[in-house]
C-alpha atoms as a PDB file:
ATOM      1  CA  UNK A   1     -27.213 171.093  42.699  1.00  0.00           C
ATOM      2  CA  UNK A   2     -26.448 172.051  38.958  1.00  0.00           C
ATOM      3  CA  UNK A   3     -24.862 175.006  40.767  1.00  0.00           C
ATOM      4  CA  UNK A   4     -22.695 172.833  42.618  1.00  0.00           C
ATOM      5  CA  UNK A   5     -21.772 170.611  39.497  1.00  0.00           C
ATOM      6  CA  UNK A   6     -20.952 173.623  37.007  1.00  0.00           C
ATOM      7  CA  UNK A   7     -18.584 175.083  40.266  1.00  0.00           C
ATOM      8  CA  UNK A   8     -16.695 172.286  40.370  1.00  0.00           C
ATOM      9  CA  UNK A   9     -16.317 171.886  36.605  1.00  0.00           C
ATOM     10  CA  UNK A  10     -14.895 175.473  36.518  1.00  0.00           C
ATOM     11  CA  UNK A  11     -13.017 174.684  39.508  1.00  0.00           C
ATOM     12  CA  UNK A  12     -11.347 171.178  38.009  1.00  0.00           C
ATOM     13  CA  UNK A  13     -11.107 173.307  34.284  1.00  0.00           C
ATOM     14  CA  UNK A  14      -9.225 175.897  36.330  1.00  0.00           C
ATOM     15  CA  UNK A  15      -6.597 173.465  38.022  1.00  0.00           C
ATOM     16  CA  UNK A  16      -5.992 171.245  34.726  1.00  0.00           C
ATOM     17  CA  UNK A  17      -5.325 174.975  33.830  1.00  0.00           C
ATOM     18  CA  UNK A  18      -2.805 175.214  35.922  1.00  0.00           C
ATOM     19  CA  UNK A  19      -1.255 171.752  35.955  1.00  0.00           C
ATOM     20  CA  UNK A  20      -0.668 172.665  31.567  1.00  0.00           C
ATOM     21  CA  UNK A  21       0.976 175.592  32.216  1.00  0.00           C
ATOM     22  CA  UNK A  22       3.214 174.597  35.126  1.00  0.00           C
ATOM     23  CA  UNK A  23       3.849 171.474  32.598  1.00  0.00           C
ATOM     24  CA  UNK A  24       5.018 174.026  29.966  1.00  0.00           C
ATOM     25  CA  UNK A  25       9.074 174.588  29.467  1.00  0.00           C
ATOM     26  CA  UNK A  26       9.958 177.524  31.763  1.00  0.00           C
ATOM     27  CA  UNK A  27      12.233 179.935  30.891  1.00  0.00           C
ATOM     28  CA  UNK A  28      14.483 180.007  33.958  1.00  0.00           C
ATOM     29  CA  UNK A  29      13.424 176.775  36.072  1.00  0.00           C
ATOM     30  CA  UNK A  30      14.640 176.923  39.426  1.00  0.00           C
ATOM     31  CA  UNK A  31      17.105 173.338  39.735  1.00  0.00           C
ATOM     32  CA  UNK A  32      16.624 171.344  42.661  1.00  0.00           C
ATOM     33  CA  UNK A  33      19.623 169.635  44.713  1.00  0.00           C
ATOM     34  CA  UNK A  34      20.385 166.207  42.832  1.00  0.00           C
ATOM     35  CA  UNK A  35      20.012 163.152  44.786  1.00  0.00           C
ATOM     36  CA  UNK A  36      23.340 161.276  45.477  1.00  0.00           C
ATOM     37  CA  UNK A  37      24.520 158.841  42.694  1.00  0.00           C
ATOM     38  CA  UNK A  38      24.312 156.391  45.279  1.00  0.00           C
ATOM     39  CA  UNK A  39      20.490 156.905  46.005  1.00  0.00           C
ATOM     40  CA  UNK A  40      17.074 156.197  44.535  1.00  0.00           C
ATOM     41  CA  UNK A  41      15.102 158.294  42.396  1.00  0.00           C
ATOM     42  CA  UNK A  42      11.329 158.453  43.693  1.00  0.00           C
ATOM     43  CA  UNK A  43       9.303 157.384  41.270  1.00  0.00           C
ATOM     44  CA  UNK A  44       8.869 159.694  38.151  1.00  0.00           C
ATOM     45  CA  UNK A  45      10.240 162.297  39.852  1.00  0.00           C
ATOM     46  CA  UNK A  46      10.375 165.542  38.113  1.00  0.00           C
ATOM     47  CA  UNK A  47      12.562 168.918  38.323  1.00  0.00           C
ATOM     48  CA  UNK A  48       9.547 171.435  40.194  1.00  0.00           C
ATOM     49  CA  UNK A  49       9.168 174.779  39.459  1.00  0.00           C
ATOM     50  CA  UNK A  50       8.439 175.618  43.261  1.00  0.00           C
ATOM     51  CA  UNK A  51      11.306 176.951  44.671  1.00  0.00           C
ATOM     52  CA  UNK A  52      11.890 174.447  47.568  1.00  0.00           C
ATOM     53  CA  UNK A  53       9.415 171.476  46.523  1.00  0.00           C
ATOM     54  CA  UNK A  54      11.333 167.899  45.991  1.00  0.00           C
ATOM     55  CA  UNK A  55      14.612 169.103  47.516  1.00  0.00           C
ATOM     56  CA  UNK A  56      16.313 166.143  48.548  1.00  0.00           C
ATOM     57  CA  UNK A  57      18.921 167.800  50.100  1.00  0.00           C
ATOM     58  CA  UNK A  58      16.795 169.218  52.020  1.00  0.00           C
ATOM     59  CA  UNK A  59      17.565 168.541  56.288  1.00  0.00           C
ATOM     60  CA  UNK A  60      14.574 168.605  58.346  1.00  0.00           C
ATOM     61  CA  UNK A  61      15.357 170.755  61.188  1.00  0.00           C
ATOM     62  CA  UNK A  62      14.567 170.320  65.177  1.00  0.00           C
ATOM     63  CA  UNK A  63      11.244 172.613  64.657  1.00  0.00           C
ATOM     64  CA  UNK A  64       9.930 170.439  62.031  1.00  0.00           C
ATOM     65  CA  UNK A  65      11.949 167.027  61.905  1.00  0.00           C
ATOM     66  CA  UNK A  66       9.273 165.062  59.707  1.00  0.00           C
ATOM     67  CA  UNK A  67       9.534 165.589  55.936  1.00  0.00           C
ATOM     68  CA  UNK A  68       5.742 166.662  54.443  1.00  0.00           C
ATOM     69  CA  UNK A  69       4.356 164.554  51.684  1.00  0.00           C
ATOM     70  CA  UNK A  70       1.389 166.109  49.801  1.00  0.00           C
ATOM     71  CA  UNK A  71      -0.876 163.257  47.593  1.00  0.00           C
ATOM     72  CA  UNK A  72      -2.760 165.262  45.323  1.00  0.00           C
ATOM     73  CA  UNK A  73      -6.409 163.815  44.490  1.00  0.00           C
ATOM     74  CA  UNK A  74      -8.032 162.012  41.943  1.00  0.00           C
ATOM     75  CA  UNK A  75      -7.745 163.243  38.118  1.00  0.00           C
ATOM     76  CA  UNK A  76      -5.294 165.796  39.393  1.00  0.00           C
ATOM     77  CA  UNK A  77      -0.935 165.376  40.129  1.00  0.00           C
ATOM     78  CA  UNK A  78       0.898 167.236  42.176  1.00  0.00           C
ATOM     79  CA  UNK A  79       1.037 170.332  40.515  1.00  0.00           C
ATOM     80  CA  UNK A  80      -2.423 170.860  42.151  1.00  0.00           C
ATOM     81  CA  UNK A  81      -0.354 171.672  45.240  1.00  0.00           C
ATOM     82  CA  UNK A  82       2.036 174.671  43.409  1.00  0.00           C
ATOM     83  CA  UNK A  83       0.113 177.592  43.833  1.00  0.00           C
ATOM     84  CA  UNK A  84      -0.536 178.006  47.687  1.00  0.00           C
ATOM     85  CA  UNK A  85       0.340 174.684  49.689  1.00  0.00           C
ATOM     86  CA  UNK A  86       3.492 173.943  48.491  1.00  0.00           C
ATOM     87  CA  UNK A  87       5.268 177.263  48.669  1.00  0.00           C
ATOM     88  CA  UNK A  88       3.509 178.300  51.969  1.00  0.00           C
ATOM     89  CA  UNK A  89       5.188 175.018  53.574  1.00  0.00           C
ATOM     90  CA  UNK A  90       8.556 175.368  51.853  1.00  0.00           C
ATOM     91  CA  UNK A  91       7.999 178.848  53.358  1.00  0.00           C
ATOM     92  CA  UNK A  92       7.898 177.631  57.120  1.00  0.00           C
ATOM     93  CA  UNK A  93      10.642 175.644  56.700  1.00  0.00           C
ATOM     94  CA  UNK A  94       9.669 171.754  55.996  1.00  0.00           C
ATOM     95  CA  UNK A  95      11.164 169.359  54.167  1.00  0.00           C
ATOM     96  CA  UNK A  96       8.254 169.582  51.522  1.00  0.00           C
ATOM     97  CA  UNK A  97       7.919 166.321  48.964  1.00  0.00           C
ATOM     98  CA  UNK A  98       4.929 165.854  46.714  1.00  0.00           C
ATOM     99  CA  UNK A  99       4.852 162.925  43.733  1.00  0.00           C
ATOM    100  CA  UNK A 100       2.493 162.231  40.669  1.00  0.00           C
ATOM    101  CA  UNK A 101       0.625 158.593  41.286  1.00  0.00           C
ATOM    102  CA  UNK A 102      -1.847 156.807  39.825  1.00  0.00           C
ATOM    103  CA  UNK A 103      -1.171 156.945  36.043  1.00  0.00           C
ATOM    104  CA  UNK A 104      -3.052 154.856  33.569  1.00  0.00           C
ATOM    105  CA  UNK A 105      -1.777 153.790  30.268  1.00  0.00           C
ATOM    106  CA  UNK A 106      -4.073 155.094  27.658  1.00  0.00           C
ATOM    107  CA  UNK A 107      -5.211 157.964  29.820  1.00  0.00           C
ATOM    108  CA  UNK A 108      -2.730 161.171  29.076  1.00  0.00           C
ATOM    109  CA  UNK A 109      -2.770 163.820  31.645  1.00  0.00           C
ATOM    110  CA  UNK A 110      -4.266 162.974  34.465  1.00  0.00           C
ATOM    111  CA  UNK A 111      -3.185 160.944  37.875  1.00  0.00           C
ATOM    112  CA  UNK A 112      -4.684 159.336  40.650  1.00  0.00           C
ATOM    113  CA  UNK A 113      -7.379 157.411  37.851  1.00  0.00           C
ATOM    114  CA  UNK A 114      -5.481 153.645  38.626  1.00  0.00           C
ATOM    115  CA  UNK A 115      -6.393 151.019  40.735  1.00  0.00           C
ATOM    116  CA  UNK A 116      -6.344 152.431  44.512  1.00  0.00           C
ATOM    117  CA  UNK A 117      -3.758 149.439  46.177  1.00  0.00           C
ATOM    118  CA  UNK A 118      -1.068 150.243  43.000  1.00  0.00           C
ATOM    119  CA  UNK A 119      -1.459 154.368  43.966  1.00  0.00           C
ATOM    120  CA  UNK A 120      -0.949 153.271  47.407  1.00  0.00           C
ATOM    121  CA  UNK A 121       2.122 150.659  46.783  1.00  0.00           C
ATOM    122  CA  UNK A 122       3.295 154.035  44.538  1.00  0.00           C
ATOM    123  CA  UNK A 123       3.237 156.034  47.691  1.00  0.00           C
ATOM    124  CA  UNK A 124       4.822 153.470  49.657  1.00  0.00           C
ATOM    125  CA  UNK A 125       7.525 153.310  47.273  1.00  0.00           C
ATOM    126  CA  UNK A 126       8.236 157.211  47.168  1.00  0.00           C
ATOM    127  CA  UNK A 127       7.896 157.800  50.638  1.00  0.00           C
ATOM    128  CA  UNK A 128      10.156 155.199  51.923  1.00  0.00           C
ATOM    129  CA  UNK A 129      13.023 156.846  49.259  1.00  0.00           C
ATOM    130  CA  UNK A 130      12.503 160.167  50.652  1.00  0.00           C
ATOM    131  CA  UNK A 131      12.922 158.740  54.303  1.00  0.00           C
ATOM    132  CA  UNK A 132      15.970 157.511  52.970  1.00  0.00           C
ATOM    133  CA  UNK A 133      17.553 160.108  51.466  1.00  0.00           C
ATOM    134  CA  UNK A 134      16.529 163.099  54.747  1.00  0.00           C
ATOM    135  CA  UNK A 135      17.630 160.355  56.965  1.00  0.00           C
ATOM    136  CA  UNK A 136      14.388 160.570  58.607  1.00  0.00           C
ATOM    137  CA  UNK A 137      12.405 158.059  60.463  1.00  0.00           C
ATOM    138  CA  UNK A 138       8.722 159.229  60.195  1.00  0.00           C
ATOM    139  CA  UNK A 139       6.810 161.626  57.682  1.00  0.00           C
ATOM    140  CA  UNK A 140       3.869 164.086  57.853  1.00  0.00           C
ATOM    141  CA  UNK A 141       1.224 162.902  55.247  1.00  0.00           C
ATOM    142  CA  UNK A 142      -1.322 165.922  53.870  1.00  0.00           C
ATOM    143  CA  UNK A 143      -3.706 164.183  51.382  1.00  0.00           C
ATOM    144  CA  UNK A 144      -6.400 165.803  49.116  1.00  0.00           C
ATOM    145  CA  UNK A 145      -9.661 163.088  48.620  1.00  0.00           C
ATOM    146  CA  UNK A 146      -8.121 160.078  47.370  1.00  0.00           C
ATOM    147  CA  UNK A 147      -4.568 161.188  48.469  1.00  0.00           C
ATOM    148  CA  UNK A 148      -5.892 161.205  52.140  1.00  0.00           C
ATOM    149  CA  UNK A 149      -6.554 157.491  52.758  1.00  0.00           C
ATOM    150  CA  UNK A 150      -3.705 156.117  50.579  1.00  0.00           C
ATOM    151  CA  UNK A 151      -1.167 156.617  53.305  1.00  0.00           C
ATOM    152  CA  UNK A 152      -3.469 154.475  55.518  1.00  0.00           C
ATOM    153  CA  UNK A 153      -3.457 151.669  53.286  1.00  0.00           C
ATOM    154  CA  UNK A 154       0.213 151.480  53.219  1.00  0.00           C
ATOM    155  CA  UNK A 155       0.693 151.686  57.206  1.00  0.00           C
ATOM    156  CA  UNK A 156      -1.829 148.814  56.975  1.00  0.00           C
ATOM    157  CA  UNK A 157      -1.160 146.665  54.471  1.00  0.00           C
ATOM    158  CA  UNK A 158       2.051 147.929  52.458  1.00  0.00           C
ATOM    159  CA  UNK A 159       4.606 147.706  55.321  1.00  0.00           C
ATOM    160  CA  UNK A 160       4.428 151.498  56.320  1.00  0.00           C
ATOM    161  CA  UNK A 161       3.744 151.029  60.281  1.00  0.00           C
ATOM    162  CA  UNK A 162       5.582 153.499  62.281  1.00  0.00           C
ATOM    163  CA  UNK A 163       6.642 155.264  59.746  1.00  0.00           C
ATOM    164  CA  UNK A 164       4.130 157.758  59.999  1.00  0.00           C
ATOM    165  CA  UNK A 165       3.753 160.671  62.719  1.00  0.00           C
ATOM    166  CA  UNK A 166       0.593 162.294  61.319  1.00  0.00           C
ATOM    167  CA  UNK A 167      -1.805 162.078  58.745  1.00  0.00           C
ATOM    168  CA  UNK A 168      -3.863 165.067  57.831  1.00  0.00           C
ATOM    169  CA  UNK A 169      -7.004 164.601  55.123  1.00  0.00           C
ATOM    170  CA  UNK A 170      -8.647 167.438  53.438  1.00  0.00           C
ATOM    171  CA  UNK A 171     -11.982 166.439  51.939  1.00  0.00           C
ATOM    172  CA  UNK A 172     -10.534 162.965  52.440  1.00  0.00           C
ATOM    173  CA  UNK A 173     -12.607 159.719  50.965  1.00  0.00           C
ATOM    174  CA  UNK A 174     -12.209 158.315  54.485  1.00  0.00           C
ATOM    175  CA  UNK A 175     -14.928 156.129  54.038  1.00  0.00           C
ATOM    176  CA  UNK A 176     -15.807 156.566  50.315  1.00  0.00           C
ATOM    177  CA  UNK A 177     -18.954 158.170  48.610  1.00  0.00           C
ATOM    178  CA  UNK A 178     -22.536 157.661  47.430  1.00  0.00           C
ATOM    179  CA  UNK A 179     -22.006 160.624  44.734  1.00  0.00           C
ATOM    180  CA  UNK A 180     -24.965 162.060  46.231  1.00  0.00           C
ATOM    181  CA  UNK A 181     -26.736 158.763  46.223  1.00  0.00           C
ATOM    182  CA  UNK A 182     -26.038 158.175  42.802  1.00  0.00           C
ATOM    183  CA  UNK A 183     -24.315 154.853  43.752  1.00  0.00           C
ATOM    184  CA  UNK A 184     -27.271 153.912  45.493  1.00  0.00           C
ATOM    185  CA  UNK A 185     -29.419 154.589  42.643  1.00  0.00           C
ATOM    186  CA  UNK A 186     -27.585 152.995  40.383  1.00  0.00           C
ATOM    187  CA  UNK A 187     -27.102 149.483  42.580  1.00  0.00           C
ATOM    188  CA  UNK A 188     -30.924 149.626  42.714  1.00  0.00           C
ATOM    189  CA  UNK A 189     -31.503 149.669  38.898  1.00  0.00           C
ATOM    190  CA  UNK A 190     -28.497 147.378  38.340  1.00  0.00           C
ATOM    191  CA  UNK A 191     -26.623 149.707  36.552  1.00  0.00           C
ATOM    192  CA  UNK A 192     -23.529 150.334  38.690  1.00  0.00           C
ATOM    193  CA  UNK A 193     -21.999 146.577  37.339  1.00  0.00           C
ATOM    194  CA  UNK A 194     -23.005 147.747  33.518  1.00  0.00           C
ATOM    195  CA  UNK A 195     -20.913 150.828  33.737  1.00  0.00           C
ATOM    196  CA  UNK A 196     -17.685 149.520  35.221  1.00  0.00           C
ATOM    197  CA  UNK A 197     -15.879 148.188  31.864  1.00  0.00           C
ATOM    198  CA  UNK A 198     -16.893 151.404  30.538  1.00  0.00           C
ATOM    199  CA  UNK A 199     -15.837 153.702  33.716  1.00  0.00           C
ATOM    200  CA  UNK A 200     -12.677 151.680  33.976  1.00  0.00           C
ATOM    201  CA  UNK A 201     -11.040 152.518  30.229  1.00  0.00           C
ATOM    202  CA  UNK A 202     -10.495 155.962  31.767  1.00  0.00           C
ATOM    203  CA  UNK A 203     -10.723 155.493  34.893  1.00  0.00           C
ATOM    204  CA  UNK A 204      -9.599 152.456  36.857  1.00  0.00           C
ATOM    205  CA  UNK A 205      -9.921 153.672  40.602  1.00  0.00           C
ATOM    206  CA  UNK A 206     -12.986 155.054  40.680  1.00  0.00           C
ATOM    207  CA  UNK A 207     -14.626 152.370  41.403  1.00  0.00           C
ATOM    208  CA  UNK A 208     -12.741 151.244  44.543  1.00  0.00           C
ATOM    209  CA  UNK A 209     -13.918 154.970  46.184  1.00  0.00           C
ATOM    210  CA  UNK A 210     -16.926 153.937  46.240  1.00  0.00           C
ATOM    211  CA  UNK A 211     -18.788 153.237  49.630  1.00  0.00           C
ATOM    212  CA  UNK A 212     -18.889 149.374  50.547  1.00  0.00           C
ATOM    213  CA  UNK A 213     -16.271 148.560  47.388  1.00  0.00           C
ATOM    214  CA  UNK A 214     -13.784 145.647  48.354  1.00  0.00           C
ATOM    215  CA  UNK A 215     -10.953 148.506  48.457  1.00  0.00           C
ATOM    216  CA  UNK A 216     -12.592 150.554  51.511  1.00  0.00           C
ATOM    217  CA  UNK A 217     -14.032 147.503  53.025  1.00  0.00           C
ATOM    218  CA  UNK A 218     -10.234 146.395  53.413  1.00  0.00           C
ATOM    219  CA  UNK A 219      -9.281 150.070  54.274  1.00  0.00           C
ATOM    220  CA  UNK A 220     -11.125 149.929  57.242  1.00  0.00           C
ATOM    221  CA  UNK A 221     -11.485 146.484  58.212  1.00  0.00           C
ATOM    222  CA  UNK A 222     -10.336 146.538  61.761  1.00  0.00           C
ATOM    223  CA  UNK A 223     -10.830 150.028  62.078  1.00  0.00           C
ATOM    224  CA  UNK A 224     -11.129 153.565  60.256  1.00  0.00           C
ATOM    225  CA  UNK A 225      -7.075 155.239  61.798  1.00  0.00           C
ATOM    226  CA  UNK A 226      -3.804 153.474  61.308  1.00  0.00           C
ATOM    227  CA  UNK A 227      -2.405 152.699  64.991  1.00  0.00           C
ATOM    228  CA  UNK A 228       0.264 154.782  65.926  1.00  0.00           C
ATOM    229  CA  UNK A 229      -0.707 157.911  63.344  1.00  0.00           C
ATOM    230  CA  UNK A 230      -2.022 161.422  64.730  1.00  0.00           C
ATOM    231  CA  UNK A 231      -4.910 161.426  62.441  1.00  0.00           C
ATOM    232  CA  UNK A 232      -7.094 165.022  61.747  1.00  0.00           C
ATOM    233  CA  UNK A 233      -9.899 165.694  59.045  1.00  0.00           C
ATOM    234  CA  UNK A 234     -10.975 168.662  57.453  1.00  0.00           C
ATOM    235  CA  UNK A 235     -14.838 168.703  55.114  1.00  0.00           C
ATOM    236  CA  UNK A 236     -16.473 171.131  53.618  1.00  0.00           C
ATOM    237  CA  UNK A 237     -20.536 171.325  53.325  1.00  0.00           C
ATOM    238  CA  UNK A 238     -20.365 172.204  50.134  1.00  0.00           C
ATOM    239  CA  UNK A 239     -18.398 169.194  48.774  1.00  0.00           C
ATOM    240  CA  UNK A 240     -20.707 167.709  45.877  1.00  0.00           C
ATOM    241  CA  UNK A 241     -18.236 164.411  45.248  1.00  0.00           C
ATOM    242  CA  UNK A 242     -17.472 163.374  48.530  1.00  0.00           C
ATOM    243  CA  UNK A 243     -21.197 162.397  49.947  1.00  0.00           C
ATOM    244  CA  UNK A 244     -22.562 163.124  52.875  1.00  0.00           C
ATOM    245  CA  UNK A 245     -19.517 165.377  53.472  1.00  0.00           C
ATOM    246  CA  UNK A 246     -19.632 164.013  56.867  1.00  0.00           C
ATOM    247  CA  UNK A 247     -18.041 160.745  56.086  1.00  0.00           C
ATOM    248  CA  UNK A 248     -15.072 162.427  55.551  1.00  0.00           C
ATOM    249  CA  UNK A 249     -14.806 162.338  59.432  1.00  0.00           C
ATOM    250  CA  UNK A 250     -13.352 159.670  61.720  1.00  0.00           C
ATOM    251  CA  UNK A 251     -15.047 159.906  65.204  1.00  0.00           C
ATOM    252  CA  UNK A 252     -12.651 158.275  67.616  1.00  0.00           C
ATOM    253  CA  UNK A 253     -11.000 160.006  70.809  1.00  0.00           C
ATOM    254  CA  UNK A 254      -7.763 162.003  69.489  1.00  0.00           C
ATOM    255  CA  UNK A 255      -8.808 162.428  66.197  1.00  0.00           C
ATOM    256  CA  UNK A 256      -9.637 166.050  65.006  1.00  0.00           C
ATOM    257  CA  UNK A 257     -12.449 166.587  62.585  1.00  0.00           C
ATOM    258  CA  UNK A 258     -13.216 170.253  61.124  1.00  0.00           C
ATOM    259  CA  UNK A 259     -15.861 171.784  59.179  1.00  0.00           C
ATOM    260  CA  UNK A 260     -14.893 174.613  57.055  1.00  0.00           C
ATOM    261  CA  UNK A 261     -17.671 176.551  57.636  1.00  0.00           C
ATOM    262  CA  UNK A 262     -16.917 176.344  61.086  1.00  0.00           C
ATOM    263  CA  UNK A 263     -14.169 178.237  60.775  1.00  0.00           C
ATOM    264  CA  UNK A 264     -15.704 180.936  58.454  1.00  0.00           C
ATOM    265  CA  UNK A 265     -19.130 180.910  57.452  1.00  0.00           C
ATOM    266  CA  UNK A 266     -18.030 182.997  54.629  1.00  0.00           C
ATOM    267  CA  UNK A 267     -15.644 180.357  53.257  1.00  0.00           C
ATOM    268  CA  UNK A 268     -16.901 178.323  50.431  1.00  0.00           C
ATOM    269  CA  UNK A 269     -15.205 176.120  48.837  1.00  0.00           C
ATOM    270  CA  UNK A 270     -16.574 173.012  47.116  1.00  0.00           C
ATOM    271  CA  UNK A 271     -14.325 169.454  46.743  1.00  0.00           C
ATOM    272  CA  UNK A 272     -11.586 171.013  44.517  1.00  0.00           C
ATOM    273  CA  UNK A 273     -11.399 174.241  45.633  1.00  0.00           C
ATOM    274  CA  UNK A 274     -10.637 173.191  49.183  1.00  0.00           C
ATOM    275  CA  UNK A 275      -6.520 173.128  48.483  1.00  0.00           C
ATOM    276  CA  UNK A 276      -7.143 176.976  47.085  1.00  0.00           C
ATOM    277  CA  UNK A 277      -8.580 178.046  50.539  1.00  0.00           C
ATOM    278  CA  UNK A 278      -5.889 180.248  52.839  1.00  0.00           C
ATOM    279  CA  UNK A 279      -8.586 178.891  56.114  1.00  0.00           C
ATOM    280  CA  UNK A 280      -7.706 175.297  55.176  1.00  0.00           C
ATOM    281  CA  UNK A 281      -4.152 176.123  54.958  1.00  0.00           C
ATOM    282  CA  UNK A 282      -4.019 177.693  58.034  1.00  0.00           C
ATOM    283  CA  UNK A 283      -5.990 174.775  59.800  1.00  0.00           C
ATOM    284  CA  UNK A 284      -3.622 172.270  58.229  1.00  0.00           C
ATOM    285  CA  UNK A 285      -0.557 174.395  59.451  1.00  0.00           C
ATOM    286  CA  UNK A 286      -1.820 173.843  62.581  1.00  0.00           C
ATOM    287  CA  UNK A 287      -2.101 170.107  62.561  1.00  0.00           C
ATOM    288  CA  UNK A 288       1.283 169.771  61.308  1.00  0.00           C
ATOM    289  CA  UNK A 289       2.323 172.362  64.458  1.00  0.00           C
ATOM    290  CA  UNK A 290       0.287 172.607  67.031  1.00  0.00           C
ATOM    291  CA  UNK A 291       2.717 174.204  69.025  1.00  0.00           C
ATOM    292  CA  UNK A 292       2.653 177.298  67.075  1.00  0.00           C
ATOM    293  CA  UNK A 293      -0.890 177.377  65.708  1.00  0.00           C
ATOM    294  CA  UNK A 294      -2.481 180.022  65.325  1.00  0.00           C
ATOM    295  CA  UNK A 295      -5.940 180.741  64.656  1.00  0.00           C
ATOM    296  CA  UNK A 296      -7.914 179.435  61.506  1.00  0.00           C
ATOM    297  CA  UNK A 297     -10.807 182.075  60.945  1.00  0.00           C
ATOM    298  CA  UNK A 298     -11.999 183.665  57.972  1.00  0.00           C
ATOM    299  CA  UNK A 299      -9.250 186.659  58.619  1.00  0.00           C
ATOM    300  CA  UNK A 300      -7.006 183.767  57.783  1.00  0.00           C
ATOM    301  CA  UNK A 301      -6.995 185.019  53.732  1.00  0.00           C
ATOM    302  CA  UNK A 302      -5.001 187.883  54.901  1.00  0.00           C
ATOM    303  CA  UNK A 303      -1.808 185.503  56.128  1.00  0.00           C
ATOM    304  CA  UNK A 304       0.870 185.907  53.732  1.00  0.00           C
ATOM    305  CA  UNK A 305       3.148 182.902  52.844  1.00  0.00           C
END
């Protein structure tokens, strides 16, 4: 376990990493197409320095006619998703969108840390303007942890029904976590109340990820898919936040659930890491076109995006 814990420290050290140096000023950005005087600006939108990423004159074509939306997880924004899924989409040729949610005031760097229905209305917000501005009528949601149920709560609850074609969740807090039966520990000594002011300063939404919290029992009231959504899961044995890794699965007839490891033994990767595996990639590709999928095995490192 302290294994575990000190690989997904280096792992989360190594993407806040990342995220500071794709923050810093860049010699030669590469623009992106302006949006139209006339339209909206998503919500803090930002130039990217992925060739491709936030293009809103971008025109989904015939072979892939839903813009992609990637929701980063929790503590992280979407510069998680520059180094492999980003370009490797932009790369097949979608319509590739990704926004930064969930700030808090008082809490620099990080996203995804506010309460879980404002992320969600945030979401809402930015993926209705970039339906508007590709003329499109549905989108393709990808969501890391957190990012992979907020879509659901706005075809529920935030006026997103049918506007959704599929929803794909990697390491997704379908129906939220124990910690390892930490939360369960704590409930029995009565210390999970005591924390929350304390948990809260810095992090607002962690508490509504929680298994049983009012958040997921309205999430899935009625039922864990959102009606009308393709709906697929990926999980990794090795994930030490999202606990048992299992309930990262929906078990319903045409949903698809996948186990890493099932796919390669040799693969891996803990709860963070899982956006940094090539086999996830591959497996998410396929989701998003099943018509040309192609295999998701371990030889799937090799692919070249």
């Amino acid at each position: 376990m302290a294994r575990r814990h000190t690989v997904s420290f280096l792992a989360l050290a190594f993407l806040l990493l990342a995220i500071i140096v794709q923050a810093a000023p860049a010699p030669n950005p590469t623009p992106i197409t302006k949006l139209p005087s006339n339209a909206p600006n998503p919500k803090k939108d930002k130039p990217s320095y992925v060739k491709g990423l936030n293009n809103y004159g971008c025109k989904p074509s015939a072979k892939h006619p839903n813009p992609v939306i990637l929701v980063h997880a929790t503590l992280l924004t979407e510069q998680s998703w520059h180094p492999l899924f980003a370009p490797a989409l932009v790369s097949q040729g979608y319509c590739v969108f990704a926004l930064t949610y969930g700030r808090q005031p008082g809490v620099p760097f990080f996203g995804a840390v506010n309460y879980l229905e404002s992320s969600a209305q945030e979401l809402a917000d930015f993926a209705n303007n970039v339906l508007q501005v590709t003329n499109s009528t549905k989108v393709d949601l990808v969501g890391h942890s957190q990012g992979g149920v907020l879509g659901r709560y706005w075809v529920k609850y935030l006026g997103g029904a049918g506007k959704v074609n599929r929803m794909v969740g990697i390491s997704a807090i379908t129906h939220g976590t124990e910690l390892s039966g930490l939360v369960t520990l704590g409930r029995l000594l009565g210390l999970l109340d005591n924390f929350q002011p304390l948990v809260e300063t810095f992090c607002r939404g962690c508490y509504d990820m929680v298994t049983d919290s009012a958040f997921m029992r309205k999430l899935n009231a009625g039922g864990d898919t959102a009606e009308g959504v393709i709906h697929s899961y990926i999980a990794t044995k090795y994930d030490e936040v999202i606990t048992p890794y299992t309930s990262t699965f929906v078990h319903k007839s045409g949903v698809t659930n996948a186990l890493v490891q099932d796919l390669c033994m040799f693969s891996i990767p803990e709860h963070l890491l899982m956006i940094t595996s090539k086999v996830v990639l591959r497996w998410v590709l396929n989701q998003l076109d099943p018509v040309n999928a192609k295999t998701a095995n371990c030889l799937s490192v090799f692919d070249w995006y």
